[in-house]
N, C-alpha and C. Protein backbone atom coordinates (compact mmCIF):
# COMPACT_ATOMS: atom_id res chain seq x y z
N UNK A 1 94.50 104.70 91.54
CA UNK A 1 95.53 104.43 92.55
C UNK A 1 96.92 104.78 92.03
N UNK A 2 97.33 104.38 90.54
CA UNK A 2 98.64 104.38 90.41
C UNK A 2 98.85 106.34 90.34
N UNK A 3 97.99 107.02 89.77
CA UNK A 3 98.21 108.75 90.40
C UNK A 3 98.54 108.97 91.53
N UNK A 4 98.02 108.40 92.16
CA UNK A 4 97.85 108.89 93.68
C UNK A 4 99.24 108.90 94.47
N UNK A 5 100.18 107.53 94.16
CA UNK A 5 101.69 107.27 94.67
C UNK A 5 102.61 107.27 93.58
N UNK A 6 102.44 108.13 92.80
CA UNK A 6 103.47 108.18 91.65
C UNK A 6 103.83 106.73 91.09
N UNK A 7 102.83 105.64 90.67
CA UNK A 7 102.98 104.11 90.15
C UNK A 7 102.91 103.36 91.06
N UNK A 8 103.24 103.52 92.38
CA UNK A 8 103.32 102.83 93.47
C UNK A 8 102.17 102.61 94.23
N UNK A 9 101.97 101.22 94.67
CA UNK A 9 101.00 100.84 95.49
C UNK A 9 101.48 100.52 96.81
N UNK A 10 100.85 101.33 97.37
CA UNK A 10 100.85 100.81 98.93
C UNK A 10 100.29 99.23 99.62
N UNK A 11 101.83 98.72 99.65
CA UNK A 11 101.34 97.71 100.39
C UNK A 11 101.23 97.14 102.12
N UNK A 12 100.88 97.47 103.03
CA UNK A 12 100.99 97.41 104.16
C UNK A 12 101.44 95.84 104.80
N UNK A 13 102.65 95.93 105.84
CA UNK A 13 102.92 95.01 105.81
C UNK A 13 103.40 94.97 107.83
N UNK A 14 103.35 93.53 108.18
CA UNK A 14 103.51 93.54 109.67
C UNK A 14 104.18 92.26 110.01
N UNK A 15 105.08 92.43 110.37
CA UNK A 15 106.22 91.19 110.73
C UNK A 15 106.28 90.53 112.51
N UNK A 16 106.29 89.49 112.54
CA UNK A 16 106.54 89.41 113.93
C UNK A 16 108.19 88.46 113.88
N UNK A 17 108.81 88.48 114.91
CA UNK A 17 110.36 87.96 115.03
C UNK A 17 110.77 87.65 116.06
N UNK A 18 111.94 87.40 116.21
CA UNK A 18 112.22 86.53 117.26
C UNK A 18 113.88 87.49 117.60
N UNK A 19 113.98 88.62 117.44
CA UNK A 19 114.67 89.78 117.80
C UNK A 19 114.47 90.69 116.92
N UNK A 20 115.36 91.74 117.11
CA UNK A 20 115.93 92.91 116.14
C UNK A 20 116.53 92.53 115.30
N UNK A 21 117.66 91.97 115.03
CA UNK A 21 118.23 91.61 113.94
C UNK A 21 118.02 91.02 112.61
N UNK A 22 117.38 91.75 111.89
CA UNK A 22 116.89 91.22 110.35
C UNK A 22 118.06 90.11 109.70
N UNK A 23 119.22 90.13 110.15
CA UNK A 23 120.18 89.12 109.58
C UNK A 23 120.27 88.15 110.39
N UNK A 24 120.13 87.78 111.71
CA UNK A 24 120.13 87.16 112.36
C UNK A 24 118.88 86.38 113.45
N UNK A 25 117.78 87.04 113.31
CA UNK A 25 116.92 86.49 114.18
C UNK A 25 115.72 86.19 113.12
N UNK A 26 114.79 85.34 113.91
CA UNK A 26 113.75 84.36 112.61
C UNK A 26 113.12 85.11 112.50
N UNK A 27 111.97 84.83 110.85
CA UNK A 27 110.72 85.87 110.70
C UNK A 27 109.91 84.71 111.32
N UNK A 28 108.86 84.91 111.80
CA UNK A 28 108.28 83.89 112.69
C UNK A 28 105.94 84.42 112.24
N UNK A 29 106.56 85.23 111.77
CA UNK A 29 105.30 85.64 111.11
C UNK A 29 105.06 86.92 110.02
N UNK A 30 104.39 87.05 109.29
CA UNK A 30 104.23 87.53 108.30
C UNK A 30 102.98 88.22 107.67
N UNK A 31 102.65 89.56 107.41
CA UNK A 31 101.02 89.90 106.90
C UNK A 31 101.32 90.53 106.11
N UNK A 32 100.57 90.47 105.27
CA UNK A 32 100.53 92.17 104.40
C UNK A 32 98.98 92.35 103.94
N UNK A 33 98.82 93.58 103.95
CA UNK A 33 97.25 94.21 103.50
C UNK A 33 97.20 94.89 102.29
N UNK A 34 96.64 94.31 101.05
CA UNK A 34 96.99 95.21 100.00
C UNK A 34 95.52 96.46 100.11
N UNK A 35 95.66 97.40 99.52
CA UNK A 35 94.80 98.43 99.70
C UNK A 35 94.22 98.76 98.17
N UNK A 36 93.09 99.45 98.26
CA UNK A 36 92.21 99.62 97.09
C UNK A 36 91.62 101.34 97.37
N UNK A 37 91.15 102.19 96.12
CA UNK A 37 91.11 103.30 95.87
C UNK A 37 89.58 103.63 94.68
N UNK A 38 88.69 104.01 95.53
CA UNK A 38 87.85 104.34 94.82
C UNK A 38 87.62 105.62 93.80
N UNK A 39 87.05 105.99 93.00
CA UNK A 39 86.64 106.59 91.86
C UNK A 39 87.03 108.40 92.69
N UNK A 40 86.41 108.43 94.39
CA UNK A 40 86.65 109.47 94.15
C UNK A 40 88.06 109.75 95.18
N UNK A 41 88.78 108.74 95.31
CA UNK A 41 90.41 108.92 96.20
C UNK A 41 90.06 108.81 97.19
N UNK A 42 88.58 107.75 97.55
CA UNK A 42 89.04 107.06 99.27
C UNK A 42 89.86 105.85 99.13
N UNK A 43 90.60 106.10 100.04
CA UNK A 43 91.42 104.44 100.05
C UNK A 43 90.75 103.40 101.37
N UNK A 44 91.21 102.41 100.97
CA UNK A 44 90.81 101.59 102.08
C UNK A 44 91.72 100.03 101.94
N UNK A 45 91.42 99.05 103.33
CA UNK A 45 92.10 97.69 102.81
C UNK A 45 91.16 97.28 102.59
N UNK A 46 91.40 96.11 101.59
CA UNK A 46 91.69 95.46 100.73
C UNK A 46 91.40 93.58 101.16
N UNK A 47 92.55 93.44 100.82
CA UNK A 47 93.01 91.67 100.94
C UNK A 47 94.16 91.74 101.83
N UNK A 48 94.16 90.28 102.98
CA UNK A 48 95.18 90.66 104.01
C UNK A 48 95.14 89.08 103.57
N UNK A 49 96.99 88.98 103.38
CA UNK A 49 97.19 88.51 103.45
C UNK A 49 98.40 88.10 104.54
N UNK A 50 98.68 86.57 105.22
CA UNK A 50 98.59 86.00 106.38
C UNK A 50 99.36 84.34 106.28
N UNK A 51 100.92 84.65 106.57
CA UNK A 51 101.51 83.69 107.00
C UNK A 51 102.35 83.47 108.29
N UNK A 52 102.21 82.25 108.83
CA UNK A 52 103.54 81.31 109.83
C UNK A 52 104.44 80.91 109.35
N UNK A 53 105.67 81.20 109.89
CA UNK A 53 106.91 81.01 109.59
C UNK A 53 107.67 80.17 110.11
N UNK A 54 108.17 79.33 109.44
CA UNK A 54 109.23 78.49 110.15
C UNK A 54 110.95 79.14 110.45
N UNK A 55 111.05 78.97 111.30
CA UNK A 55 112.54 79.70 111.53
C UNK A 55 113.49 79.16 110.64
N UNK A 56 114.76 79.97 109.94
CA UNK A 56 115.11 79.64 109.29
C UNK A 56 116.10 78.97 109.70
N UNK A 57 117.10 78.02 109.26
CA UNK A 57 118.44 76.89 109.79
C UNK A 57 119.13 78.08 110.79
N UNK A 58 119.40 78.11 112.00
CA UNK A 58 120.59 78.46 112.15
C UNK A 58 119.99 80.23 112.68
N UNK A 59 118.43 80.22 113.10
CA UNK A 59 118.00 81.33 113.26
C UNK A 59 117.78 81.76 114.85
N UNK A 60 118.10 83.32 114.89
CA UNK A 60 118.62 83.12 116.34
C UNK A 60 116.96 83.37 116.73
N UNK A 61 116.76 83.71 118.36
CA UNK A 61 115.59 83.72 118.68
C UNK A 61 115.20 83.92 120.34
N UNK A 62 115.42 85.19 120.49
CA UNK A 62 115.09 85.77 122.09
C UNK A 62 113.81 85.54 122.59
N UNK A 63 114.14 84.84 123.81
CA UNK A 63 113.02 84.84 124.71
C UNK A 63 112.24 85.98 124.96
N UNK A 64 112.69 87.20 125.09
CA UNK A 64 112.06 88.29 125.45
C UNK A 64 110.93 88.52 124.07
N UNK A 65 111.68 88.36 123.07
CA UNK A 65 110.86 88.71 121.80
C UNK A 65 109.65 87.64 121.65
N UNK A 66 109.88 86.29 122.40
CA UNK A 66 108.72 85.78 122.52
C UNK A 66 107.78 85.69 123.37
N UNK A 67 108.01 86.86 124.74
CA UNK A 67 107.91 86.94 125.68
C UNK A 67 106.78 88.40 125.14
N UNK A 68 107.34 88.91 124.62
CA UNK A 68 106.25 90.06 123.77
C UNK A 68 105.67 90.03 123.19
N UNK A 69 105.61 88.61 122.32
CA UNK A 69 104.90 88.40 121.05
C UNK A 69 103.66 87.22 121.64
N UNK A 70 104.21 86.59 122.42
CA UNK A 70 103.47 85.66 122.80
C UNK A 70 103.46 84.39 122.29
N UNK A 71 104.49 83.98 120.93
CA UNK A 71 104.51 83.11 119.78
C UNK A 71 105.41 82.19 120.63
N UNK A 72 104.55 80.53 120.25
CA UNK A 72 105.57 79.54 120.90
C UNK A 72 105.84 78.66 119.29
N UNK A 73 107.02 79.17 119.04
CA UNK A 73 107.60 78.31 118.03
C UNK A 73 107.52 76.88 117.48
N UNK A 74 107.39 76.05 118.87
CA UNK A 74 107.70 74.83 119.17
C UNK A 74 106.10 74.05 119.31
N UNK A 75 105.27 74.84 119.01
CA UNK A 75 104.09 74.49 118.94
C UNK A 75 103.55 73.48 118.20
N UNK A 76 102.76 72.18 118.61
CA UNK A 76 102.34 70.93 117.37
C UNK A 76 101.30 72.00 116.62
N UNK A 77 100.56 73.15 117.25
CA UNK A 77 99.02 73.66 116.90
C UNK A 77 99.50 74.55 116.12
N UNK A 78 100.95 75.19 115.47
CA UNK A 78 101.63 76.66 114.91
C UNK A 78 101.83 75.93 113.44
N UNK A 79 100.77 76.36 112.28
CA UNK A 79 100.60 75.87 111.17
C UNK A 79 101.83 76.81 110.69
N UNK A 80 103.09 76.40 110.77
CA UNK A 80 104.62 77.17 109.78
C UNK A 80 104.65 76.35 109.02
N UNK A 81 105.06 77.33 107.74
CA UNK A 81 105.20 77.26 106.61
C UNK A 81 107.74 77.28 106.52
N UNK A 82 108.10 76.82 105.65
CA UNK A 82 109.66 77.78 105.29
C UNK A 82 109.58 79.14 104.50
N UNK A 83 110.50 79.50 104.60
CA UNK A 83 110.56 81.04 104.30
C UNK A 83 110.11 80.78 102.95
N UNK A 84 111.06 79.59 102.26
CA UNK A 84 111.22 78.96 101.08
C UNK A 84 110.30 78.90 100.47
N UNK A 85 108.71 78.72 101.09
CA UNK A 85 107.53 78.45 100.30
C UNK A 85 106.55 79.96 100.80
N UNK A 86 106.75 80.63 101.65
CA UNK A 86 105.95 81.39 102.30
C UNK A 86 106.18 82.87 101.11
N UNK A 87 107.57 83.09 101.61
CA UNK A 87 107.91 84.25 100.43
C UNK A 87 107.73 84.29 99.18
N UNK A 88 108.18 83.10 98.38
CA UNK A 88 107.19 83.46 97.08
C UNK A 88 105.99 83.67 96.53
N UNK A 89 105.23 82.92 97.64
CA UNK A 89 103.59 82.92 97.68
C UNK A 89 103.30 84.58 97.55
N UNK A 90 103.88 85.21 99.21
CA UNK A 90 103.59 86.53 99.31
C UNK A 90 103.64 87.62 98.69
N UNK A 91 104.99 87.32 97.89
CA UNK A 91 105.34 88.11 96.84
C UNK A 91 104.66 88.32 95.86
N UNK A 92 104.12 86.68 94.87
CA UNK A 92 103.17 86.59 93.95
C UNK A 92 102.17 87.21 94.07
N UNK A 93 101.38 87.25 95.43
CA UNK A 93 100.08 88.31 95.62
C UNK A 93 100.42 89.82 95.37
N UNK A 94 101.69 90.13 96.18
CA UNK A 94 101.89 91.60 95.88
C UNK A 94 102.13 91.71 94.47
N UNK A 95 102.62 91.03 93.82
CA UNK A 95 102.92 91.47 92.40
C UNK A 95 101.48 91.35 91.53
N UNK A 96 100.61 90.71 91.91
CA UNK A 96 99.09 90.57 91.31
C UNK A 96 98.81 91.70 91.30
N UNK A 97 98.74 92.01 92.82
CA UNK A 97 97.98 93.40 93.44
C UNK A 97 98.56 94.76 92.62
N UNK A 98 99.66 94.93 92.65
CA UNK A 98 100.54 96.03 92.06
C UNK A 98 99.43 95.80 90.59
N UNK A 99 99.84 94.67 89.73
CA UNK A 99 99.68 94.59 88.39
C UNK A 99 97.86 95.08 88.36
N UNK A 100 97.08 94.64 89.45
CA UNK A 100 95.47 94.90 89.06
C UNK A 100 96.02 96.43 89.41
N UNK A 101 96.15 96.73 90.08
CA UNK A 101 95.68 98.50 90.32
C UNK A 101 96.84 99.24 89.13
N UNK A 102 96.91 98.97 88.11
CA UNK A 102 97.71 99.20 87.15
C UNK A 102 99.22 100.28 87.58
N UNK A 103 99.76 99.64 88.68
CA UNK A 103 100.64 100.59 89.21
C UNK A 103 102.29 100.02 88.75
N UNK A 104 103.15 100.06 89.02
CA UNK A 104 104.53 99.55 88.64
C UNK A 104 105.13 98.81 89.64
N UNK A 105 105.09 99.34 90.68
CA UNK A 105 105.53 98.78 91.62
C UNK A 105 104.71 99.16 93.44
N UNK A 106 105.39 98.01 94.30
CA UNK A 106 105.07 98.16 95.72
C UNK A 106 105.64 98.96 96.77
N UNK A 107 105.10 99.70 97.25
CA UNK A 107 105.91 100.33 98.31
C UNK A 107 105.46 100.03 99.63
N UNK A 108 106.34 99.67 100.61
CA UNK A 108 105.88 99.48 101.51
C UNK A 108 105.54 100.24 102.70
N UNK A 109 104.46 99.82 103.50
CA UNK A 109 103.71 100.51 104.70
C UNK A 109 103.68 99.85 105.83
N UNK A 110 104.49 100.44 106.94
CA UNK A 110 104.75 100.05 107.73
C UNK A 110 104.39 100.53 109.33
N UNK A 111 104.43 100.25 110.89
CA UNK A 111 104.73 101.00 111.60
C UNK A 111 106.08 100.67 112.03
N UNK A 112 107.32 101.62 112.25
CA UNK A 112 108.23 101.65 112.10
C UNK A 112 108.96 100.40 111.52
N UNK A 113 108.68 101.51 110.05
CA UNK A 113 108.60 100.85 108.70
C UNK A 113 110.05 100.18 108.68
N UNK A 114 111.11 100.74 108.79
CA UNK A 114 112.24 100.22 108.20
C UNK A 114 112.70 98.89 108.84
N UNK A 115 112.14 98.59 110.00
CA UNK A 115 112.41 97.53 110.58
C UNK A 115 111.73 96.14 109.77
N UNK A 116 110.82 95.89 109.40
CA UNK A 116 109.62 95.40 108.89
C UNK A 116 109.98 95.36 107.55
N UNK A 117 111.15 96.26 106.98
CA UNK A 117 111.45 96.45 105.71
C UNK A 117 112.89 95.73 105.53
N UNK A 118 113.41 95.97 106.22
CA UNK A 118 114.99 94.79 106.73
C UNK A 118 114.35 93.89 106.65
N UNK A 119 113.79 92.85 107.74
CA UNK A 119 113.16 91.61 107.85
C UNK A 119 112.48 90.83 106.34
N UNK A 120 111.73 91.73 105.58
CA UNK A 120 111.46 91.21 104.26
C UNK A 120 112.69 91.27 103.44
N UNK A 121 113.75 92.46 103.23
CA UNK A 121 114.12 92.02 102.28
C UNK A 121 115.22 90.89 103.08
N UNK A 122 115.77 90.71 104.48
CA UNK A 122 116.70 89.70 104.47
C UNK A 122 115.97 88.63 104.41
N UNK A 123 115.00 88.01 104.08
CA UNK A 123 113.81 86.85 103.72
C UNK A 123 113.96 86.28 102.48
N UNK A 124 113.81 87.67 101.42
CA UNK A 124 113.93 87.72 100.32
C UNK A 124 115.39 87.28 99.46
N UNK A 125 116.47 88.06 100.43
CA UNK A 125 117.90 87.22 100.13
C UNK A 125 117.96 86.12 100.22
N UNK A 126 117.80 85.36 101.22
CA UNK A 126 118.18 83.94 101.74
C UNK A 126 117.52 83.10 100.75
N UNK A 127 116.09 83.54 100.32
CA UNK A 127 115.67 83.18 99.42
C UNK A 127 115.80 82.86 98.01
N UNK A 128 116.84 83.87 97.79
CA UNK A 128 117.50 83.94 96.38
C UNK A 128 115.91 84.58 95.58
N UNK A 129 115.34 84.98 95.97
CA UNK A 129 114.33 85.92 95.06
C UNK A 129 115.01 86.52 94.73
N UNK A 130 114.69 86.66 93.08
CA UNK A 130 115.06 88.13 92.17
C UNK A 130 113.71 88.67 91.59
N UNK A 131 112.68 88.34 91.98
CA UNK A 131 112.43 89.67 91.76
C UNK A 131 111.19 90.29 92.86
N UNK A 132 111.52 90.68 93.61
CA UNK A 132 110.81 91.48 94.97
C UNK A 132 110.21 92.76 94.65
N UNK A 133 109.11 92.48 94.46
CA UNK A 133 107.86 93.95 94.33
C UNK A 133 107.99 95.44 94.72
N UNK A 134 108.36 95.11 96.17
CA UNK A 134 108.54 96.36 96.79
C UNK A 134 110.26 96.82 96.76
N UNK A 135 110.00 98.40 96.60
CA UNK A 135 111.26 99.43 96.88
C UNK A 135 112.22 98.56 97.57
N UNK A 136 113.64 99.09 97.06
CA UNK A 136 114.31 98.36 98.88
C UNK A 136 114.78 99.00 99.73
N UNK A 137 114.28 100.26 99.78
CA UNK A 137 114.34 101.24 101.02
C UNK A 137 113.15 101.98 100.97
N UNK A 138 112.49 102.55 100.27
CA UNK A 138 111.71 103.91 100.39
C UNK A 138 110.37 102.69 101.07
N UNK A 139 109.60 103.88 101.88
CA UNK A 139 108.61 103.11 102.84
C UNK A 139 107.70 104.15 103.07
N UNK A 140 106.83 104.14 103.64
CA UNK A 140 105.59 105.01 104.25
C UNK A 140 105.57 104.33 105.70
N UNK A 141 105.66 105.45 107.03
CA UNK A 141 105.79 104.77 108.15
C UNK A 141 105.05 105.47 109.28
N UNK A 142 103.90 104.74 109.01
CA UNK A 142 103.19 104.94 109.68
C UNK A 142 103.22 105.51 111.22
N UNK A 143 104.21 104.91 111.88
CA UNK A 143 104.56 105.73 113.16
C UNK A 143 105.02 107.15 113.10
N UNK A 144 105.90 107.31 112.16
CA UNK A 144 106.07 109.32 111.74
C UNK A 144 104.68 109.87 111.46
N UNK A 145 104.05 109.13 110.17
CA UNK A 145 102.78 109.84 110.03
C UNK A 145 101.89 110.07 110.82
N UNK A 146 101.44 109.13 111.77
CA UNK A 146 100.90 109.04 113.00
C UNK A 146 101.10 110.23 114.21
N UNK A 147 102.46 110.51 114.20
CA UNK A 147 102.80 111.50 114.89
C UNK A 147 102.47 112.57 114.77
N UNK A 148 103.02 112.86 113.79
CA UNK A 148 102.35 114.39 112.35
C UNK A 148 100.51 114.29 112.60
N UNK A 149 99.70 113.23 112.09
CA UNK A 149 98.65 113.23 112.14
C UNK A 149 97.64 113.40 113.53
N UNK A 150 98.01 112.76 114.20
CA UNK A 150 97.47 111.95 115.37
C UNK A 150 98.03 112.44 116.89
N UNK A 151 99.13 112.77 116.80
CA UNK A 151 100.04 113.26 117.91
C UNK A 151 100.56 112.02 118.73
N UNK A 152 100.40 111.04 118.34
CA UNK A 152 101.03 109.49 118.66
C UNK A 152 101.47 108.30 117.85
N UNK A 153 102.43 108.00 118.51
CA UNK A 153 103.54 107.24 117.26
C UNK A 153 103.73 105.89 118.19
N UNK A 154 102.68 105.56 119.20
CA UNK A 154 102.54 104.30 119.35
C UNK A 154 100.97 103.45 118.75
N UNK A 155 101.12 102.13 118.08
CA UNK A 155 100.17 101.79 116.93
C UNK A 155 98.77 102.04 117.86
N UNK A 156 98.53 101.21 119.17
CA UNK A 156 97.78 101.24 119.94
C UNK A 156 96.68 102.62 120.10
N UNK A 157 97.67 103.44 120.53
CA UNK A 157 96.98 104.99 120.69
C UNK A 157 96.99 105.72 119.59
N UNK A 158 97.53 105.47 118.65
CA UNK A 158 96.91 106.82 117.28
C UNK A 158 95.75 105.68 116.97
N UNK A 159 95.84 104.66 116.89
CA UNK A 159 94.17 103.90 116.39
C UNK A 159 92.98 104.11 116.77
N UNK A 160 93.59 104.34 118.51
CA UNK A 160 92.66 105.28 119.40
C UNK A 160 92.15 106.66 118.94
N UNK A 161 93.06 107.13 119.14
CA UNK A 161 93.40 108.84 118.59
C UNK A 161 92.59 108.97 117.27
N UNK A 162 92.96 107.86 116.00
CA UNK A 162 92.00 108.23 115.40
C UNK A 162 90.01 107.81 115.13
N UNK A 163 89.99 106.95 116.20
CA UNK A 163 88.61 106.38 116.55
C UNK A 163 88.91 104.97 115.51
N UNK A 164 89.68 104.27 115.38
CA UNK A 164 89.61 102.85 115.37
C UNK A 164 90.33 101.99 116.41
N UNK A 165 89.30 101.09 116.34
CA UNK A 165 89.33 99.66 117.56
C UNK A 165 90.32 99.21 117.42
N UNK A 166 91.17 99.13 118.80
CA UNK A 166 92.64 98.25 118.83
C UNK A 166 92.14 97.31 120.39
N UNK A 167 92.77 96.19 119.93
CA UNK A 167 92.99 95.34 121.33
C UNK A 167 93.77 94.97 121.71
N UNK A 168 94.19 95.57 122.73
CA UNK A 168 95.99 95.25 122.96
C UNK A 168 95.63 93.12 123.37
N UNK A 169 95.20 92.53 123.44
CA UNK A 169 95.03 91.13 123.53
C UNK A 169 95.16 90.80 122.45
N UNK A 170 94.21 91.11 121.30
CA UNK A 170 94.92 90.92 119.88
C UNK A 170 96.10 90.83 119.03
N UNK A 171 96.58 92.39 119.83
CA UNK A 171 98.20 93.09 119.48
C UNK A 171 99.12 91.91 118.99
N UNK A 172 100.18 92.05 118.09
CA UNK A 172 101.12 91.35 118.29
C UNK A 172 101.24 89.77 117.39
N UNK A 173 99.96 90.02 116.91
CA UNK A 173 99.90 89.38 115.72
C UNK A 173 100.15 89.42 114.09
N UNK A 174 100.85 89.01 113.17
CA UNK A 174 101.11 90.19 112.47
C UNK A 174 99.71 90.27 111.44
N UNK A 175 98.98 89.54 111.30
CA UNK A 175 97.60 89.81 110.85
C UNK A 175 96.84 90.97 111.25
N UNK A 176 96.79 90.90 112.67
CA UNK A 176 96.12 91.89 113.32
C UNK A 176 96.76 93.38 113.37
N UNK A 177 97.88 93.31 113.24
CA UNK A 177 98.65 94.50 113.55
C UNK A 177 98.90 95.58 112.32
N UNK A 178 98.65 94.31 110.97
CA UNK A 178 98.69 94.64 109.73
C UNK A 178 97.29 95.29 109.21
N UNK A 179 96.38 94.53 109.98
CA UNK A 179 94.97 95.40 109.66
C UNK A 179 94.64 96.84 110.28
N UNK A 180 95.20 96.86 111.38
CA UNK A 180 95.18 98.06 112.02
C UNK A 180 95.96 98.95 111.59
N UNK A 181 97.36 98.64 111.47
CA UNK A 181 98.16 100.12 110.70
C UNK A 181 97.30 99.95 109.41
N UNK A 182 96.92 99.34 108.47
CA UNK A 182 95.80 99.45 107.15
C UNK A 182 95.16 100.84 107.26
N UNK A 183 93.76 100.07 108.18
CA UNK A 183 93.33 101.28 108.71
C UNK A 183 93.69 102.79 108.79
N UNK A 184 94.73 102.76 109.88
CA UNK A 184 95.65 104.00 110.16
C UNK A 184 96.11 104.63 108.94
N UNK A 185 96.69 104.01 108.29
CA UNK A 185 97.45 104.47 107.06
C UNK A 185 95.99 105.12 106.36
N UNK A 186 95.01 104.37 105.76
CA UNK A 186 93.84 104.87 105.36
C UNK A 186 93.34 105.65 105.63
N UNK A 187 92.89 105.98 106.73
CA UNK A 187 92.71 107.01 108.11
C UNK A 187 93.32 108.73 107.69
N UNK A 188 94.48 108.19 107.68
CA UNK A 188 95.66 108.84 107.53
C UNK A 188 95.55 110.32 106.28
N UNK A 189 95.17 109.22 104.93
CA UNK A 189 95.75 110.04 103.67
C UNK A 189 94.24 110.64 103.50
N UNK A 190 93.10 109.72 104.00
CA UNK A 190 91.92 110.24 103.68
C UNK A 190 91.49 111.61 104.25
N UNK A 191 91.74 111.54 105.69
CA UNK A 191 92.00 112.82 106.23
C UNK A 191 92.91 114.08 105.77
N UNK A 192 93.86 113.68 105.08
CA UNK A 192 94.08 114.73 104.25
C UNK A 192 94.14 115.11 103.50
N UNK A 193 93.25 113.93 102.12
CA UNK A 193 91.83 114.76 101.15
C UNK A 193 91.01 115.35 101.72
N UNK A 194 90.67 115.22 102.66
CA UNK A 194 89.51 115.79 103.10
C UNK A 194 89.98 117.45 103.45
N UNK A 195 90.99 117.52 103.93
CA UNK A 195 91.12 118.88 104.52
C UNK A 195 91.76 119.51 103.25
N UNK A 196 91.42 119.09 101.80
CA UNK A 196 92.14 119.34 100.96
C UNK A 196 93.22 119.47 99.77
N UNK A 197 93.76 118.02 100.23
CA UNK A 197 95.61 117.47 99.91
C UNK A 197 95.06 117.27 98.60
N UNK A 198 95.65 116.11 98.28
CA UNK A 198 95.58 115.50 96.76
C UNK A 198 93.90 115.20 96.20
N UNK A 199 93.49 115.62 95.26
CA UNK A 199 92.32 114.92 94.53
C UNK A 199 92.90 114.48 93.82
N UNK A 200 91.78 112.97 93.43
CA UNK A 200 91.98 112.72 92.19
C UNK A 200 91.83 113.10 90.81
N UNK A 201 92.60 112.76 89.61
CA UNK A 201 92.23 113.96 88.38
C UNK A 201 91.36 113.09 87.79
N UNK A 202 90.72 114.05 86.90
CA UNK A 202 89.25 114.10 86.53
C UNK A 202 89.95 113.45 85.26
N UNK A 203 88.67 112.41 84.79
CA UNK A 203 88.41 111.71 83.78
C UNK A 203 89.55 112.07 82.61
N UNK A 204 90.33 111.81 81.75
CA UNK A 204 91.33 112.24 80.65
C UNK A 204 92.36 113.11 80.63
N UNK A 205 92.60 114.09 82.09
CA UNK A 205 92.81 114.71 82.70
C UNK A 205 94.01 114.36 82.55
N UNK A 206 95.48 114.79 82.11
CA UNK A 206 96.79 114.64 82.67
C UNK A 206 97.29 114.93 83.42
N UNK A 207 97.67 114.53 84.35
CA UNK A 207 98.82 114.08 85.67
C UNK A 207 100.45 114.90 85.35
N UNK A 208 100.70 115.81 86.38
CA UNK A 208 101.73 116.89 85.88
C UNK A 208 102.84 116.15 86.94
């Protein structure tokens, strides 16, 4: 694995919120899928990991965005966690994950990644984490690749496009949404070993 992304492990990750605003609106849910790489450079997921979020003091929070998401905040049955306890947890796994696949660091995988990539690291501030796994910009985003690949850059229809099961009833979860771009992303790079792209190098083999 660590050949394959120049040290970097792909970690796939899916946020749900309560607007656009990574500085201003709540993380209200949280996934990430770490991914694994066999002997001969298939990738695949992994471990998904899967938190509820408690909004943070003072966090803003559009109806519409819950109106899309379907998430009732205010729920007795919505097992939230604080950012406070959720983020370090998450982190600790990614930093496991990085450390087993002997890579350096996390990069993250997203569908329109940079959004999803704001939201963690303003998580990660408030938090006062120092030390956060993943890049704090560079990303893999699945909706460009998708496009390039698939000829669709909505998550729903390239999953289609590429013959994996999406349920838009499911949708919108960030568990679910995180397993599916997984997939996709997998989908993705495998298809272009196959037509040729990167192999993996052979046994003692140095890496140029």
């Amino acid at each position: 694995m660590a050949s394959r992304f120049r040290g970097y492990l792909p970690v796939v990750v899916d946020v749900e919120t309560g607007g656009f605003n990574c500085a201003t609106d709540a993380l209200l849910e949280i996934a990430a899928v770490t991914l694994t790489m066999d002997e001969y450079g298939i990738l695949t997921p992994d471990r998904t990991l899967d938190f509820t979020v408690e909004p943070f003091e003072g966090a803003n929070i559009e109806q519409s965005a819950l109106d899309f998401t379907g998430i009732d905040p205010d729920s007795p049955d919505r097992p939230a966690e604080p950012e406070m306890m959720v983020m370090p947890d998450l982190l600790k796994a990614v930093r496991q994950a990085v450390k087993a696949a002997g890579c350096t660091r996390a990069v993250m995988v997203a569908h329109n990644a940079h959004f999803d990539l704001g939201f963690v690291n303003a998580a990660v501030a408030r938090c006062n984490i120092k030390r956060n796994p993943f890049h704090p910009f560079s990303c893999f985003d699945t909706a460009t690749l998708a496009g390039l690949a698939c000829g669709q850059t909505v998550l729903a229809k390239a999953c289609r496009t590429a013959g994996i099961d999406f349920s838009n009833s499911a949708a919108h979860s960030a568990a679910y949404d995180a397993e599916k771009t997984a997939e996709l992303f997998c989908y993705i790079v495998n298809q272009w070993k196959s037509l040729g792209g990167w192999t993996p190098p052979l046994p003692g083999e140095a890496e140029e």
